[in-house]
C-alpha atoms as a PDB file:
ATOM      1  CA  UNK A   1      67.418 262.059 141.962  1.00  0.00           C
ATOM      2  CA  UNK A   2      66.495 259.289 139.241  1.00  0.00           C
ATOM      3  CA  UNK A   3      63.954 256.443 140.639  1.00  0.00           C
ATOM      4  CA  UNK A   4      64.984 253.737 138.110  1.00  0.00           C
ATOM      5  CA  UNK A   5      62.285 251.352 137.296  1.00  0.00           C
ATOM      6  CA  UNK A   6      63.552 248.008 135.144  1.00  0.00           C
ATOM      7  CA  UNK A   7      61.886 247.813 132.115  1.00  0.00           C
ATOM      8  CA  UNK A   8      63.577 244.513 130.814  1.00  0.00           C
ATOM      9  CA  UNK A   9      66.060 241.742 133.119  1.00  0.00           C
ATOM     10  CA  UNK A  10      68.381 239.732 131.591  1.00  0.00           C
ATOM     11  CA  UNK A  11      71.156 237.153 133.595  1.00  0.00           C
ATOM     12  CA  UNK A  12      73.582 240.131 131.744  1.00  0.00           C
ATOM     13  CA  UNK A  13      71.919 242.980 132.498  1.00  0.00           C
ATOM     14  CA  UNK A  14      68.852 245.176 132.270  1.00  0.00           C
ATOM     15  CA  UNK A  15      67.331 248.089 130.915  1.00  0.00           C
ATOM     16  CA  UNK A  16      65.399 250.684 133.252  1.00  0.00           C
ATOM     17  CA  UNK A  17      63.671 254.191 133.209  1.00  0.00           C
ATOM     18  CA  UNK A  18      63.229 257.315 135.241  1.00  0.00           C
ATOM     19  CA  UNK A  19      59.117 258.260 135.282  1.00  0.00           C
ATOM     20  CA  UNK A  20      60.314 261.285 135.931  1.00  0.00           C
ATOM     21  CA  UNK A  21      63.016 262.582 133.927  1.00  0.00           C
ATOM     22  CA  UNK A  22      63.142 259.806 131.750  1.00  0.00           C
ATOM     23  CA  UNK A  23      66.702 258.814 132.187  1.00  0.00           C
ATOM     24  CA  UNK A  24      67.435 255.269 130.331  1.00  0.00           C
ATOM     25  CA  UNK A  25      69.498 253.576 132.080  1.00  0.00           C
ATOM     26  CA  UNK A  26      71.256 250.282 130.391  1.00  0.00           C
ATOM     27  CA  UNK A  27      73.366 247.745 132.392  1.00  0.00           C
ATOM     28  CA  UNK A  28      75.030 244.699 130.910  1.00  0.00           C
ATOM     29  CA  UNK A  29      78.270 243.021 132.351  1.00  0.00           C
ATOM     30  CA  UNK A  30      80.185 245.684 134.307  1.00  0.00           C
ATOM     31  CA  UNK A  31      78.942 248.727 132.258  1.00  0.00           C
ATOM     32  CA  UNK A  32      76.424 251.291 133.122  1.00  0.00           C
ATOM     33  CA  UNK A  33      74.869 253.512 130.474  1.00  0.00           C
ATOM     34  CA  UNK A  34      73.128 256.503 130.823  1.00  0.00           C
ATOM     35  CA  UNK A  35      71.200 257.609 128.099  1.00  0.00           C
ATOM     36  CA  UNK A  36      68.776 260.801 127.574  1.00  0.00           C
ATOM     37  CA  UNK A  37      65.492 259.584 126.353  1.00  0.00           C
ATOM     38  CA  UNK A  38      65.900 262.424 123.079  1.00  0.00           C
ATOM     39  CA  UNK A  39      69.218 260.209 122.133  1.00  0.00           C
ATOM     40  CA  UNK A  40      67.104 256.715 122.572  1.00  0.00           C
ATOM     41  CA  UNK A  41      66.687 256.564 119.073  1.00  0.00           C
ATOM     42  CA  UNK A  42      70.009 257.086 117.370  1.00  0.00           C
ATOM     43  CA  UNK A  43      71.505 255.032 120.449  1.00  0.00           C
ATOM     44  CA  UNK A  44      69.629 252.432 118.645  1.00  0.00           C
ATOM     45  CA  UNK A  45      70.259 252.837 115.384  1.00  0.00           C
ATOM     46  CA  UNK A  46      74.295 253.022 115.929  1.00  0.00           C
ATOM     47  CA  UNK A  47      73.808 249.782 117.451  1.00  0.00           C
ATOM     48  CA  UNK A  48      72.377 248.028 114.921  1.00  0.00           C
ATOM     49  CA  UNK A  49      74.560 249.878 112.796  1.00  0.00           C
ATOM     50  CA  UNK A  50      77.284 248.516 114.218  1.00  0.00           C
ATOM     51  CA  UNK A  51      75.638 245.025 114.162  1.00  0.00           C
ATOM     52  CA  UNK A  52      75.100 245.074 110.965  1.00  0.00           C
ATOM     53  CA  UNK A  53      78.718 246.089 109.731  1.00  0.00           C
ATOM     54  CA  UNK A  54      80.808 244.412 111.965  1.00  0.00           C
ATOM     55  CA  UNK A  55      83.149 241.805 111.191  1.00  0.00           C
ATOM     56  CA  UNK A  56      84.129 239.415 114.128  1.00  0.00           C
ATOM     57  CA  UNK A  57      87.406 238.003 114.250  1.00  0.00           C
ATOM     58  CA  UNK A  58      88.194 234.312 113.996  1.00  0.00           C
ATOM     59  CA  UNK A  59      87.967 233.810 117.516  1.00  0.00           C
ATOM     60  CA  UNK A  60      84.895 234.467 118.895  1.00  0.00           C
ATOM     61  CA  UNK A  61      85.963 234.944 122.311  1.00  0.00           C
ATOM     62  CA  UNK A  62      87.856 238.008 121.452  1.00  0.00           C
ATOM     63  CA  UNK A  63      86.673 241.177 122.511  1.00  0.00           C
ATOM     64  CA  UNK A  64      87.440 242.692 118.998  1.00  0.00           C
ATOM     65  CA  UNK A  65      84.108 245.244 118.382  1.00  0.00           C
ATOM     66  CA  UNK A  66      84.285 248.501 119.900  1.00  0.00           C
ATOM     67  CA  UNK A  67      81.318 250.641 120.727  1.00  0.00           C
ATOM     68  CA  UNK A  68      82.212 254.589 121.224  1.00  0.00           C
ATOM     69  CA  UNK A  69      79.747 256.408 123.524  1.00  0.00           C
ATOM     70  CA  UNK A  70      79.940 259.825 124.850  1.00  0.00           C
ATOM     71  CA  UNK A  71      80.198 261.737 121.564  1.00  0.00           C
ATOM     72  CA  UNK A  72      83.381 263.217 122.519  1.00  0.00           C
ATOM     73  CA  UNK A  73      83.992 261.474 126.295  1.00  0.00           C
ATOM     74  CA  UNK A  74      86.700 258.534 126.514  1.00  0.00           C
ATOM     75  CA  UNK A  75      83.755 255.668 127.170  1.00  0.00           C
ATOM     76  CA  UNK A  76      83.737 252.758 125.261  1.00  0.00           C
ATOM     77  CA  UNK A  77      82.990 249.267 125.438  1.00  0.00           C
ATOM     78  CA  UNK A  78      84.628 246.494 123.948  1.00  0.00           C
ATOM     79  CA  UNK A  79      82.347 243.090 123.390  1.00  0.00           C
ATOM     80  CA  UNK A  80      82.892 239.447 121.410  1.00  0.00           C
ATOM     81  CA  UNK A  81      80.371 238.826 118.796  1.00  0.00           C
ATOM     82  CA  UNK A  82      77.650 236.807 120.653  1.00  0.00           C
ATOM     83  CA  UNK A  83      78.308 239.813 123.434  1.00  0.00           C
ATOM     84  CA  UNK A  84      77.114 242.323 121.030  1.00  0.00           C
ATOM     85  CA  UNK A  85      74.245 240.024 119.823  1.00  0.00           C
ATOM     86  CA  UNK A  86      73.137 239.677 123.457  1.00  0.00           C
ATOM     87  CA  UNK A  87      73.222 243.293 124.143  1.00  0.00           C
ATOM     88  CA  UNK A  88      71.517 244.392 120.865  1.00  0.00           C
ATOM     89  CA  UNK A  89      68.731 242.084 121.893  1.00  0.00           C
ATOM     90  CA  UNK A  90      68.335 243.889 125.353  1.00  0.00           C
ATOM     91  CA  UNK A  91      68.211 247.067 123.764  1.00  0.00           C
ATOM     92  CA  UNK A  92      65.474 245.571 121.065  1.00  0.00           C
ATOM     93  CA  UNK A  93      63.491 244.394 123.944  1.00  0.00           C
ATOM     94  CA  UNK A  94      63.422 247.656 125.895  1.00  0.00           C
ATOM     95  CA  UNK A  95      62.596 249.162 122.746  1.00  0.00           C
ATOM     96  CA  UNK A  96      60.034 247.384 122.001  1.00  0.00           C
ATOM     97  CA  UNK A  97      58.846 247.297 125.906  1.00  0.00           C
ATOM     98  CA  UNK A  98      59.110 251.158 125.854  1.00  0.00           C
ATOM     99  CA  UNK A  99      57.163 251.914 122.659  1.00  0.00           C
ATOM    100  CA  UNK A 100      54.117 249.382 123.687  1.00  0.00           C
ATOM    101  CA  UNK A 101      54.140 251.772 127.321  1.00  0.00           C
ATOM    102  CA  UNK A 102      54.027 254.945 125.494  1.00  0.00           C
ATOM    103  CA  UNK A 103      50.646 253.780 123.964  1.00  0.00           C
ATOM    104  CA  UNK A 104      49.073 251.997 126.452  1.00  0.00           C
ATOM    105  CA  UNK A 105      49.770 255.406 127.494  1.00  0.00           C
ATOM    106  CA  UNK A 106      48.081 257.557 125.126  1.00  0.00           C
ATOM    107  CA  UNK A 107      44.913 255.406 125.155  1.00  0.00           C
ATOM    108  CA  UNK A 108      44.873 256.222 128.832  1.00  0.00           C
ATOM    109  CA  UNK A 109      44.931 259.746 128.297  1.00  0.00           C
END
C-alpha cells in the first residue's frame, strides 16, 4: 500500500509521491491522478502540449479544454483556461521539486 508524501500544496490541490514505489499522485479540484513515475515525463510534456496549443473560448469560465488520460480508459478532465494554467503550474512545481530531490539524492549517495 502507497504512503503518499506531498511534494507540493496548493488551495487546488497537490502533488505527492510514494518512497516506495514511486506512485505520483496529482490532486486538483475533485480529480485524483495516478501516475507511474516511468510516464512522469510525457505526462508533462502532453500538458504543456496542450498548453501551448489550446485555444480558449470567449468565455473564460467555460470548461472548454479537455485533457484525455488513461491511454485507452474513459478518464478525462475538462478545465477553463486559468484552470489549466493553475494546474500546469502544479505540475511545473512538482517537477521541479522532484528533480532538485533526485540530486540532493545522488550527492548523498
Amino acid at each position: 500500500m502507497c504512503e503518499f508524501r506531498k511534494i507540493i500544496v496548493t488551495e487546488t490541490g497537490h502533488v505527492a509521491q510514494c518512497p516506495f514505489c514511486h506512485t505520483i499522485e496529482i490532486v486538483y479540484g475533485t480529480s485524483v491522478i495516478y501516475i507511474g513515475s516511468l510516464d512522469w515525463a510525457s505526462f508533462k510534456e502532453y500538458l504543456t502540449s496542450v498548453q501551448q496549443n489550446c485555444r480558449a473560448s470567449g468565455n473564460r469560465n467555460t470548461k472548454s479544454i479537455m485533457l484525455h488520460f488513461g491511454g485507452n480508459g474513459p478518464l478525462q478532465m475538462f478545465l477553463t483556461a486559468d484552470e489549466l494554467n493553475e494546474f500546469f503550474g502544479l505540475v511545473d512545481r512538482a517537477d521541479s521539486e522532484m528533480n532538485a530531490r533526485h540530486l540532493m539524492e545522488l550527492f548523498n549517495d
